[in-house]
C-alpha atoms as a PDB file:
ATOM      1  CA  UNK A   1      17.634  15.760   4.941  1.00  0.00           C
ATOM      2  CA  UNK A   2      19.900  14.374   2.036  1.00  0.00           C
ATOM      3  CA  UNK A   3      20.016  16.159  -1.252  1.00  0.00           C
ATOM      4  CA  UNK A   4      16.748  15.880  -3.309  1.00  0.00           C
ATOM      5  CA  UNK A   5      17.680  12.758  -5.666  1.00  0.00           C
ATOM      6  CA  UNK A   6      16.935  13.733  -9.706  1.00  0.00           C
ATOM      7  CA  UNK A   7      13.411  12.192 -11.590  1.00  0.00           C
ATOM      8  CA  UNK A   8      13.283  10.210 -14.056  1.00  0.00           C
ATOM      9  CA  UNK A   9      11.059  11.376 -16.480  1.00  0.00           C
ATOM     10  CA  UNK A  10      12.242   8.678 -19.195  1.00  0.00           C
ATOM     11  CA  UNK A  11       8.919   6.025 -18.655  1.00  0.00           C
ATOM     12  CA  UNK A  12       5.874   5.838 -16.330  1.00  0.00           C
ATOM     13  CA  UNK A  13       5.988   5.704 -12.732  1.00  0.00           C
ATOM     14  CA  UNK A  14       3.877   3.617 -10.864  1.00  0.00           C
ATOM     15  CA  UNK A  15       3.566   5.785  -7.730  1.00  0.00           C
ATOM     16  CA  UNK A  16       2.711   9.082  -9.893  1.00  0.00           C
ATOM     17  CA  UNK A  17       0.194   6.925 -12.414  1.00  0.00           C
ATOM     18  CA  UNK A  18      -1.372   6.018  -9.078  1.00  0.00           C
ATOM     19  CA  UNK A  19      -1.370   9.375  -7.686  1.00  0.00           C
ATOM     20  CA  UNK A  20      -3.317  10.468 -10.661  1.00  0.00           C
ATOM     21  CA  UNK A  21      -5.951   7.921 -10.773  1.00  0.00           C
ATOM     22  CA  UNK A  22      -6.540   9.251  -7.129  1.00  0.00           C
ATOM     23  CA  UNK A  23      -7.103  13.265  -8.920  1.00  0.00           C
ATOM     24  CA  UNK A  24      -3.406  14.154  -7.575  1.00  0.00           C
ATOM     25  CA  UNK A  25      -0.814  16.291  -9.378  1.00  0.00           C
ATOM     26  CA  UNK A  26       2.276  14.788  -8.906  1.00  0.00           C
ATOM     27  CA  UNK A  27       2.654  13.082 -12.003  1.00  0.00           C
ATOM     28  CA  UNK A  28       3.423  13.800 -15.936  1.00  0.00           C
ATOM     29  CA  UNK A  29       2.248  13.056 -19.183  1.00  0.00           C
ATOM     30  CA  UNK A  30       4.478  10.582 -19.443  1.00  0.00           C
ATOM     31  CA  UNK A  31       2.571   8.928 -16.285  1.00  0.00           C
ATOM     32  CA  UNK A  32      -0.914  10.618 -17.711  1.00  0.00           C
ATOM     33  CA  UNK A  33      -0.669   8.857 -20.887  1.00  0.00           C
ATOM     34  CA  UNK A  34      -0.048   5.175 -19.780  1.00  0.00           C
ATOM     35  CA  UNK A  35      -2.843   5.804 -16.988  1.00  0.00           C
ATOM     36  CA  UNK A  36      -5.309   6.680 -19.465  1.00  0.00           C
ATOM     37  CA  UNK A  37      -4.753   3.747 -21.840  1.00  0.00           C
ATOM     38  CA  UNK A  38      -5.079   1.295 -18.610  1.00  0.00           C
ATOM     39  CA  UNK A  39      -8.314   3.055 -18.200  1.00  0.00           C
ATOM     40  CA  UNK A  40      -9.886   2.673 -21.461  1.00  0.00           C
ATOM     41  CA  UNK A  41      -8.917  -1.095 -20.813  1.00  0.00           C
ATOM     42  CA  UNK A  42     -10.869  -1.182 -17.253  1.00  0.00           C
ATOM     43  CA  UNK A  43     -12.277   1.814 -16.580  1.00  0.00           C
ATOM     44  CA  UNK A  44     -12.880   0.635 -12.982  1.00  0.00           C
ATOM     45  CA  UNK A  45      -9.330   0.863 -12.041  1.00  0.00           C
ATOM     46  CA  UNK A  46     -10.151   4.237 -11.124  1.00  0.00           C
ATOM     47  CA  UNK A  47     -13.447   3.523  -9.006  1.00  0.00           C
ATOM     48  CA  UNK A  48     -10.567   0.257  -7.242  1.00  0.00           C
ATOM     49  CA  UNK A  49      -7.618   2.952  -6.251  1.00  0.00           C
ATOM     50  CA  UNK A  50     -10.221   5.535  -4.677  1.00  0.00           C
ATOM     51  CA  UNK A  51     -11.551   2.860  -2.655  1.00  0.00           C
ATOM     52  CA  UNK A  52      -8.370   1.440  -1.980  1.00  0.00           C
ATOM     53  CA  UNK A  53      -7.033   4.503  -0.320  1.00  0.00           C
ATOM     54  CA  UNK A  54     -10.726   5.179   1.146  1.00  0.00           C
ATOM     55  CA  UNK A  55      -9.702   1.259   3.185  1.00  0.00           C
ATOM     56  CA  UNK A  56      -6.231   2.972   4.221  1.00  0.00           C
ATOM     57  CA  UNK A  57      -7.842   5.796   5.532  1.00  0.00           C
ATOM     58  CA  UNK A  58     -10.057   3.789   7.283  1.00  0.00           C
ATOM     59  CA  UNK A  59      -7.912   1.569   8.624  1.00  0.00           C
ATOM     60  CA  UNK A  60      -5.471   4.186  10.013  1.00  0.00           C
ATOM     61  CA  UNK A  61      -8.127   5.223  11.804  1.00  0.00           C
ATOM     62  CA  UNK A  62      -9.018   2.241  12.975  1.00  0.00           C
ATOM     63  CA  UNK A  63      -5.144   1.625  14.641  1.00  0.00           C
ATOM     64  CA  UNK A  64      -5.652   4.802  15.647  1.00  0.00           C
ATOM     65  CA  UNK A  65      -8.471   4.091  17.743  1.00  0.00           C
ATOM     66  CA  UNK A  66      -6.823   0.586  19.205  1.00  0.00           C
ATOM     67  CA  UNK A  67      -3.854   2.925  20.633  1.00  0.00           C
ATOM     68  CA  UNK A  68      -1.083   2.468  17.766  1.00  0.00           C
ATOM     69  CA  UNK A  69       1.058   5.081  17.646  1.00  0.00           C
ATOM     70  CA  UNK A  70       3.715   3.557  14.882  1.00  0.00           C
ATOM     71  CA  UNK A  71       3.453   3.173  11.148  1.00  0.00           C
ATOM     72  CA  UNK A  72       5.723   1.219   8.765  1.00  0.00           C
ATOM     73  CA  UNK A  73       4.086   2.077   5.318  1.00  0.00           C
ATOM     74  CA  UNK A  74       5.852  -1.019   3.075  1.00  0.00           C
ATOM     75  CA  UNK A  75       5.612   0.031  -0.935  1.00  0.00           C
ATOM     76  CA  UNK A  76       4.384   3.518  -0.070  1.00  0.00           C
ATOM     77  CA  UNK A  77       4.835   4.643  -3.542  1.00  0.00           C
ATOM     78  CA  UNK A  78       4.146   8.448  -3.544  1.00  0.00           C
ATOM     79  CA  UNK A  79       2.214  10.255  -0.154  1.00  0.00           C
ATOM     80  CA  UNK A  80      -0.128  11.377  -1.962  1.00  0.00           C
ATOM     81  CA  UNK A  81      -4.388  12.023  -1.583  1.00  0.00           C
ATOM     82  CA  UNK A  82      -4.441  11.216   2.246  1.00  0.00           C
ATOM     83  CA  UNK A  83      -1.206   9.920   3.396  1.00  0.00           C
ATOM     84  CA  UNK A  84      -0.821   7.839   6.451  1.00  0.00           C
ATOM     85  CA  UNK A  85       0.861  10.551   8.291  1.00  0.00           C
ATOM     86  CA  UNK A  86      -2.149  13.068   7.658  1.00  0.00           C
ATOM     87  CA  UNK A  87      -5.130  10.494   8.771  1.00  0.00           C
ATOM     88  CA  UNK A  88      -3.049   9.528  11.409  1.00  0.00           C
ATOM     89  CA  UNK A  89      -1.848  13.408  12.775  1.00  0.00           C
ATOM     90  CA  UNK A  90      -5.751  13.871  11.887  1.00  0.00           C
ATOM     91  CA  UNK A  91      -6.594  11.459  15.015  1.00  0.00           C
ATOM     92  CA  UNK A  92      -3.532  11.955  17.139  1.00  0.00           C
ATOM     93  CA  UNK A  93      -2.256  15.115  16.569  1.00  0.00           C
ATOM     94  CA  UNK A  94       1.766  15.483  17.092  1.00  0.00           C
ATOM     95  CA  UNK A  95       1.851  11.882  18.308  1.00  0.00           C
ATOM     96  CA  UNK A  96       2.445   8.978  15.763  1.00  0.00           C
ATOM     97  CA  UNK A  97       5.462   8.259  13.975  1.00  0.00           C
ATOM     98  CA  UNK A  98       5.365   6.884  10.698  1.00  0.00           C
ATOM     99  CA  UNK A  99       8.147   5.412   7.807  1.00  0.00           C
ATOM    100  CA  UNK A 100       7.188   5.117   4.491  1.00  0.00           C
ATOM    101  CA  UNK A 101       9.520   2.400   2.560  1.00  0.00           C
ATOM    102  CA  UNK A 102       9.594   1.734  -1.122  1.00  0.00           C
ATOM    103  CA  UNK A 103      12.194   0.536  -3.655  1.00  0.00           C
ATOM    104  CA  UNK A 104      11.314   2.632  -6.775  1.00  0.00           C
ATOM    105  CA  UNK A 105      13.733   5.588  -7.302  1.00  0.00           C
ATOM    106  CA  UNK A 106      11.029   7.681  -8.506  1.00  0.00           C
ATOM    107  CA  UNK A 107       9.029   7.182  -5.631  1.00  0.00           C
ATOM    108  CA  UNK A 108      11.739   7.596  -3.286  1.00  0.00           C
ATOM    109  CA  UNK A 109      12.526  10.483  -4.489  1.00  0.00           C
ATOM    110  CA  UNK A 110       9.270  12.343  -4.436  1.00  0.00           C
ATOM    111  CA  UNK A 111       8.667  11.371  -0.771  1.00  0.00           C
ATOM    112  CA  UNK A 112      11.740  12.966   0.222  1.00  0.00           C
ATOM    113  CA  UNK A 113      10.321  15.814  -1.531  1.00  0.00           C
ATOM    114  CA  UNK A 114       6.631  16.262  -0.439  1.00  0.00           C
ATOM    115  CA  UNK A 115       7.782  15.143   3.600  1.00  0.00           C
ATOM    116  CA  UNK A 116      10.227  18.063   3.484  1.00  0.00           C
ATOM    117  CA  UNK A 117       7.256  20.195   2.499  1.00  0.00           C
ATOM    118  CA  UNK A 118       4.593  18.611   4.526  1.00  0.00           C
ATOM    119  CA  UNK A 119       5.587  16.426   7.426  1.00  0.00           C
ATOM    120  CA  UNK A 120       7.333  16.671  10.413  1.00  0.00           C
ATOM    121  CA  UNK A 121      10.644  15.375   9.942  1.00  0.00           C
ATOM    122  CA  UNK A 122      11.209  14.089  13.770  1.00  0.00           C
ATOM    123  CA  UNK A 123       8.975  12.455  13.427  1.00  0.00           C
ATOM    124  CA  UNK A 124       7.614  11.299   9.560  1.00  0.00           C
ATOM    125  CA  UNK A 125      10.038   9.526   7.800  1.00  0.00           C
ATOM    126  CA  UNK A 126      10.827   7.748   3.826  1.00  0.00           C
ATOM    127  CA  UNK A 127      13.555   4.642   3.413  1.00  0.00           C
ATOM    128  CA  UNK A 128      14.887   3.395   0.340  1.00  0.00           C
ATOM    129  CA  UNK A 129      14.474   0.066   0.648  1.00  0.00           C
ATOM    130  CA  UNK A 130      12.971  -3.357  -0.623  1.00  0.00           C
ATOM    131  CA  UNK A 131      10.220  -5.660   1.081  1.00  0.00           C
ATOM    132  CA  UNK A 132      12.726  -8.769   0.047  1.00  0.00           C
ATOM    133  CA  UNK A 133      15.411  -7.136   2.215  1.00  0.00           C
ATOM    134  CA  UNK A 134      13.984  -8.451   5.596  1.00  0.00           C
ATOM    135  CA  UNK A 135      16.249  -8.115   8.294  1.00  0.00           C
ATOM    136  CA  UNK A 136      18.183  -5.782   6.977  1.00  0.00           C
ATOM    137  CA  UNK A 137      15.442  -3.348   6.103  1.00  0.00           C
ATOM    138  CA  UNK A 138      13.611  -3.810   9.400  1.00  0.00           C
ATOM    139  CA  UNK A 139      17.244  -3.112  11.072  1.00  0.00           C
ATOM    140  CA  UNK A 140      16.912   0.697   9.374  1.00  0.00           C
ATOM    141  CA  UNK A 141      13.391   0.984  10.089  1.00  0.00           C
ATOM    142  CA  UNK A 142      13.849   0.613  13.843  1.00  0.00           C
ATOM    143  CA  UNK A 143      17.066   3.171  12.947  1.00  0.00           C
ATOM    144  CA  UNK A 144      14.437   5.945  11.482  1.00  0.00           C
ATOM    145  CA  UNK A 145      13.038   6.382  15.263  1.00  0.00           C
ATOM    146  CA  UNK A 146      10.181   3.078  15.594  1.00  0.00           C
ATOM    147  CA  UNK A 147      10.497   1.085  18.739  1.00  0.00           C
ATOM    148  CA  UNK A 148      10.134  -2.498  18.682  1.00  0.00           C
ATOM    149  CA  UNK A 149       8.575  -3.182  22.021  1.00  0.00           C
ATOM    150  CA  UNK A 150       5.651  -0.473  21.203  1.00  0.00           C
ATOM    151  CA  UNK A 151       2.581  -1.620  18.742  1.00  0.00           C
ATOM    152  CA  UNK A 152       3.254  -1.000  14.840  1.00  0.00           C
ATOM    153  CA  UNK A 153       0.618  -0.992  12.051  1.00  0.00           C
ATOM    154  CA  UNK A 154       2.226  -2.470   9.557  1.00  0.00           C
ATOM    155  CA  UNK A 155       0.991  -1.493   6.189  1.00  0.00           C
ATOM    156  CA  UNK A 156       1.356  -3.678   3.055  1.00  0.00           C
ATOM    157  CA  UNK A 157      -1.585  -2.201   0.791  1.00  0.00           C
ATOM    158  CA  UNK A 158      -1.906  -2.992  -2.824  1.00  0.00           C
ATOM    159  CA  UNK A 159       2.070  -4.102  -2.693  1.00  0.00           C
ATOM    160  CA  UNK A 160       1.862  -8.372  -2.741  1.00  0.00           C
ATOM    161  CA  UNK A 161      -0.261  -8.309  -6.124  1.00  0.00           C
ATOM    162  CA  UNK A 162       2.803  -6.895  -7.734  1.00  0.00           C
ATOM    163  CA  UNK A 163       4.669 -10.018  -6.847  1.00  0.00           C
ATOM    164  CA  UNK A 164       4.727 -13.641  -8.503  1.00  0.00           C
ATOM    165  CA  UNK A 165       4.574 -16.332  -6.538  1.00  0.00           C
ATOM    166  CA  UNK A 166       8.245 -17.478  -7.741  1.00  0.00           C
ATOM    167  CA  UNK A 167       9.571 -14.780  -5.554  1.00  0.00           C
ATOM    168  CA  UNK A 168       7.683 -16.016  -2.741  1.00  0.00           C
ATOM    169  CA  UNK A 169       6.610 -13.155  -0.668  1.00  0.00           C
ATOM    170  CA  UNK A 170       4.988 -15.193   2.059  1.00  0.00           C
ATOM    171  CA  UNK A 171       9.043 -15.725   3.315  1.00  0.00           C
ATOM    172  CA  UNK A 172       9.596 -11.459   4.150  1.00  0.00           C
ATOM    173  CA  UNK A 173       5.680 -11.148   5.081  1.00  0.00           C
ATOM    174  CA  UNK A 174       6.574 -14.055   7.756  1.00  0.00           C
ATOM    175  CA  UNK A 175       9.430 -12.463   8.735  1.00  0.00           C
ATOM    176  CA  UNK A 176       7.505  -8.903   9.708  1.00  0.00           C
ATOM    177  CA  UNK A 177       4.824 -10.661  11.244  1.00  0.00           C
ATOM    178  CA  UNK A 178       7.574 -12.173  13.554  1.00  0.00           C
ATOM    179  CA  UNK A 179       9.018  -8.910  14.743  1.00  0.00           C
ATOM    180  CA  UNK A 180       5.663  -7.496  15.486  1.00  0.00           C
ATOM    181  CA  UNK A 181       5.061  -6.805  19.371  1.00  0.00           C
ATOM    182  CA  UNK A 182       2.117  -7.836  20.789  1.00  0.00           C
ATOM    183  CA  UNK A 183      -1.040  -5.235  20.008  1.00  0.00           C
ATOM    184  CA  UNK A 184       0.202  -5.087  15.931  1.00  0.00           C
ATOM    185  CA  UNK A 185      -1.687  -4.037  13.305  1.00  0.00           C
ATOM    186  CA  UNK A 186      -1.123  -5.681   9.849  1.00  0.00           C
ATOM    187  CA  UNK A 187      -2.850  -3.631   7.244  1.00  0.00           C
ATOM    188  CA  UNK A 188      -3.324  -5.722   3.724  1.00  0.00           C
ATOM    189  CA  UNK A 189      -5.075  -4.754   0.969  1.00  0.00           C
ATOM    190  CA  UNK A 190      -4.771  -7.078  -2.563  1.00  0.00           C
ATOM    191  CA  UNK A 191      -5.463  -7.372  -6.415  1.00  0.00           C
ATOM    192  CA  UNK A 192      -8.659 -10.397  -6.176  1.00  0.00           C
ATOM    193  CA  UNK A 193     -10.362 -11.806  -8.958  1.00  0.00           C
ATOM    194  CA  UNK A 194     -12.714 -14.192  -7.246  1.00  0.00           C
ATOM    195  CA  UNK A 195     -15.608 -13.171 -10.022  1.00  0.00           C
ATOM    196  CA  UNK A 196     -16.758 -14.951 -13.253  1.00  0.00           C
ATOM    197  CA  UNK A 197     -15.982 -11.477 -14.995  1.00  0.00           C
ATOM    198  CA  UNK A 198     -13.625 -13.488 -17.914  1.00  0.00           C
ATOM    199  CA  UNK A 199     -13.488 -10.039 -19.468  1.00  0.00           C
ATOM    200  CA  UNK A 200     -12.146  -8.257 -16.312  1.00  0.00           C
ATOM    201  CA  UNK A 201      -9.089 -11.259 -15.811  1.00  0.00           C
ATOM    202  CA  UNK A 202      -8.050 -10.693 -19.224  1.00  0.00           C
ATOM    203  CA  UNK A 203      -8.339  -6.884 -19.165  1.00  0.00           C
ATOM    204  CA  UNK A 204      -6.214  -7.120 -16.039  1.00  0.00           C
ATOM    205  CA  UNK A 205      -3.782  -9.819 -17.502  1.00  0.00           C
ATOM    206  CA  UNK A 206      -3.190  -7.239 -20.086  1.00  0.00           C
ATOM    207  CA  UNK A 207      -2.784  -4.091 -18.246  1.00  0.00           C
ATOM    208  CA  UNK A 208       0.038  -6.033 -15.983  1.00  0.00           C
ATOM    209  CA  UNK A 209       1.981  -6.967 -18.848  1.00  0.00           C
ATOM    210  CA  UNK A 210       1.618  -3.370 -19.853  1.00  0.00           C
ATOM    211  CA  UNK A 211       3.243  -2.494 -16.654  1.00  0.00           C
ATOM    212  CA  UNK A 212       6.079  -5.003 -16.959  1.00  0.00           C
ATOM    213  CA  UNK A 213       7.072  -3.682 -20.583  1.00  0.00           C
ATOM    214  CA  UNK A 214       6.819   0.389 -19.268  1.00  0.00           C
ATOM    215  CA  UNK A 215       7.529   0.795 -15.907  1.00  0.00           C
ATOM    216  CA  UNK A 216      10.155  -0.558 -13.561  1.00  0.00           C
ATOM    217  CA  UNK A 217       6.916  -2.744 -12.145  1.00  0.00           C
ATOM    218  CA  UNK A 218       6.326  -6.302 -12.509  1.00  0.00           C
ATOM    219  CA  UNK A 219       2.587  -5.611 -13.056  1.00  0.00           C
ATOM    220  CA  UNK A 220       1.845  -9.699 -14.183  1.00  0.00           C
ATOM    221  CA  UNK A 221       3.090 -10.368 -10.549  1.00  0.00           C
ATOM    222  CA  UNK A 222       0.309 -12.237  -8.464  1.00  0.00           C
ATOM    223  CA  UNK A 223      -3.338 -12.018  -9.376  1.00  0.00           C
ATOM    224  CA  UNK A 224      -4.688 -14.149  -6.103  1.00  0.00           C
ATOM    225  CA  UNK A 225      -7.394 -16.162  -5.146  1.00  0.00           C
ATOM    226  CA  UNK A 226      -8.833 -15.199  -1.743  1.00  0.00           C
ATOM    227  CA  UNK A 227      -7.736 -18.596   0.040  1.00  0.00           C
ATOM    228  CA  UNK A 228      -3.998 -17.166  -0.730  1.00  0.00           C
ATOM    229  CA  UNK A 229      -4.202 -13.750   0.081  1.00  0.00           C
ATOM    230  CA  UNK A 230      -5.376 -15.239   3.736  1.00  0.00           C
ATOM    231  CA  UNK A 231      -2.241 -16.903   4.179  1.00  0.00           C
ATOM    232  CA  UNK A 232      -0.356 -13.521   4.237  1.00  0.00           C
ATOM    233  CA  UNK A 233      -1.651 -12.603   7.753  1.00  0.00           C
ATOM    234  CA  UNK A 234      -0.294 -15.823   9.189  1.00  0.00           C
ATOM    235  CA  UNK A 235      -1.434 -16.650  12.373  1.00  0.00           C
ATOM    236  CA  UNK A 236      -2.542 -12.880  13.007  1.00  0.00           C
ATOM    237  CA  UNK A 237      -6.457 -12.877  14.113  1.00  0.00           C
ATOM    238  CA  UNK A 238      -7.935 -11.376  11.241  1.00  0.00           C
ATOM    239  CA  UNK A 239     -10.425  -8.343  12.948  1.00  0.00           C
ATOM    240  CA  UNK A 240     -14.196  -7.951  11.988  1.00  0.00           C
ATOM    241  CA  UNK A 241     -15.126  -7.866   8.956  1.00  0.00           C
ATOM    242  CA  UNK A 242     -12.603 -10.142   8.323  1.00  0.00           C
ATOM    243  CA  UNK A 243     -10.938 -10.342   4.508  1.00  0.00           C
ATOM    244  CA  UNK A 244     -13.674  -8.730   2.264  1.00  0.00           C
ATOM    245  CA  UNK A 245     -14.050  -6.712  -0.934  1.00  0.00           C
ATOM    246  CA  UNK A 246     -12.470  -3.206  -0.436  1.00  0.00           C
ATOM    247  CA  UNK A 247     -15.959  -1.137  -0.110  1.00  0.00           C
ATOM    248  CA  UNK A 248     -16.930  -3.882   2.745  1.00  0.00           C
ATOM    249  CA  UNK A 249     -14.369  -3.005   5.124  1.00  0.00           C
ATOM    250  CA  UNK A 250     -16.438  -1.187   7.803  1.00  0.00           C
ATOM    251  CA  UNK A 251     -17.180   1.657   5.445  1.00  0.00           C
ATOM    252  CA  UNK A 252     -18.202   5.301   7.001  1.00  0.00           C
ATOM    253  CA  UNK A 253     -21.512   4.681   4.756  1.00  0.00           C
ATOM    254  CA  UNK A 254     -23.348   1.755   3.473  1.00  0.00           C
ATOM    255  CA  UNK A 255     -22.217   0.781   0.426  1.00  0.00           C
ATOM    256  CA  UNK A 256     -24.705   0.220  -2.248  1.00  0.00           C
ATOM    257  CA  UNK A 257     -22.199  -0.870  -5.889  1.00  0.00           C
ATOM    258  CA  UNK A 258     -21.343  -3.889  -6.730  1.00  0.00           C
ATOM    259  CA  UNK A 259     -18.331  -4.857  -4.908  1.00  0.00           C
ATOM    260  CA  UNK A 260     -16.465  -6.413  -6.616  1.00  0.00           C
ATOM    261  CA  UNK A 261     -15.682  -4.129  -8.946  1.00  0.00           C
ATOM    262  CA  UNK A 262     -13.247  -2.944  -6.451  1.00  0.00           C
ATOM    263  CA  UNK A 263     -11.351  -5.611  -7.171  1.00  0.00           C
ATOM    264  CA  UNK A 264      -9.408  -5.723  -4.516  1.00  0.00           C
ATOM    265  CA  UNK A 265     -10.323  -7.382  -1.074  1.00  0.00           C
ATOM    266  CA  UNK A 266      -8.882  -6.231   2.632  1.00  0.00           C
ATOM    267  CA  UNK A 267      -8.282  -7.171   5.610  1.00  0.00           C
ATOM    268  CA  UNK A 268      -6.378  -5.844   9.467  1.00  0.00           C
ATOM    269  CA  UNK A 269      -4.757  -8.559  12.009  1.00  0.00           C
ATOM    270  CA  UNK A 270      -4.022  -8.414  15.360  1.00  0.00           C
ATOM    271  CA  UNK A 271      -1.170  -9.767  16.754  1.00  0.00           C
ATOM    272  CA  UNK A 272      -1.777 -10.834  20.337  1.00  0.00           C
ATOM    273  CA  UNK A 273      -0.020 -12.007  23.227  1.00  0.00           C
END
């Protein structure tokens, strides 16, 4: 394991503002502070990141269950409240491999930390690296141990809303669909305000510029329509439900809110034959 890589403490991480919504503790009042003004502009925001991590629990699972073995966790941020390696060792004890990728320093750096302290290092696995890097990227994650002719669940959940469409993600998503074997998972999970909530899009417009002008985040990235957010899975067969609001997502209990107040819908793909 390399050296443990220095925090920056100067401004707001996303990872660790996350990791608090979710009732973590690795984050400061630095992080604290910003979270709590988003909050007092949406207060759902932290009703949306509890389900959104309930769907990636559920969906490891799910893979899981279908036989997948391998995890490439694209903008991880920080393993934090039920990492992918946990649900997954949960199912499968001792037998999935899993590489967590993200591009903030911050984030990098505390997943070298908490892995050392809670993973299995043969076999769990965090990459500096950037979802625009494509080949070169996917070149190290096969490095850190994940074998391209085996199924991967590839996880890209609550990453593309951070990204305008001028950067045009849909070019690297294509890209990882392509080197996807045959029995793939693609696990996607995405800002949506399909509502008539005109408070809620402005609230939201707002909080992304916050996160433009504090953190190393281009929060006023790429609020999508659901028609969009489809086109990331490509010609990957969408499984049932299909792509629904986050609490729909075969759910462990019936869900009985309003939904979209998650506001976030999500979706798993199957790459076949």
């Amino acid at each position: 394991m390399t050296d443990k890589p220095s925090l920056d403490l100067d401004r707001p991480s996303s990872g660790r503002i996350y990791d608090y919504w979710l009732g973590g503790t690795n984050n400061y009042a630095i992080d604290r502070e910003f979270a709590e003004k988003q909050l007092a502009l949406a207060p759902e925001i932290a009703d949306a990141v509890r389900e959104n991590r309930a769907f990636l629990r559920r969906a490891v699972r799910f893979a899981v269950a279908q036989g997948v073995r391998q995890f490439v966790d694209l903008g991880s941020g920080l393993p934090t409240q039920g990492n992918v390696h946990e649900i997954a060792d949960e199912q499968a004890p001792g037998e999935s491999r899993v590489v967590y990728v993200d591009n903030e320093p911050v984030a990098h750096a505390h997943s070298q930390i908490l892995l050392e302290d809670t993973a299995d290092p043969d076999r769990h696995r965090a990459l500096a690296g950037d979802f625009f890097d494509g080949a070169e990227l996917w070149e190290r994650i096969l490095g850190e141990g994940i074998d391209p002719t085996e199924p991967i669940c590839l996880l890209t959940v609550a990453l593309l809303h951070l990204m305008p469409a001028g950067d045009e993600p849909e070019r690297p998503m294509a890209f990882y669909r392509e080197q996807l074997p045959p029995g793939s998972l693609l696990v996607l999970s995405h800002a949506c305000l399909d509502t008539d909530d005109d408070r809620a899009r402005d609230n939201f417009g707002r909080i992304g510029d916050n996160y433009s002008r504090q953190t190393s985040v281009n929060g006023s990235g790429g609020i999508r329509g659901r028609a969009e957010i489809a086109e990331f899975f490509g010609e990957l067969e969408l499984v049932d439900p299909g792509l629904v609001w986050l609490p729909e997502w075969r759910p462990d209990t019936p869900y009985h809110g309003d939904v979209t107040r998650s506001r976030a819908v999500a979706g798993v793909a199957r790459k076949t034959g």
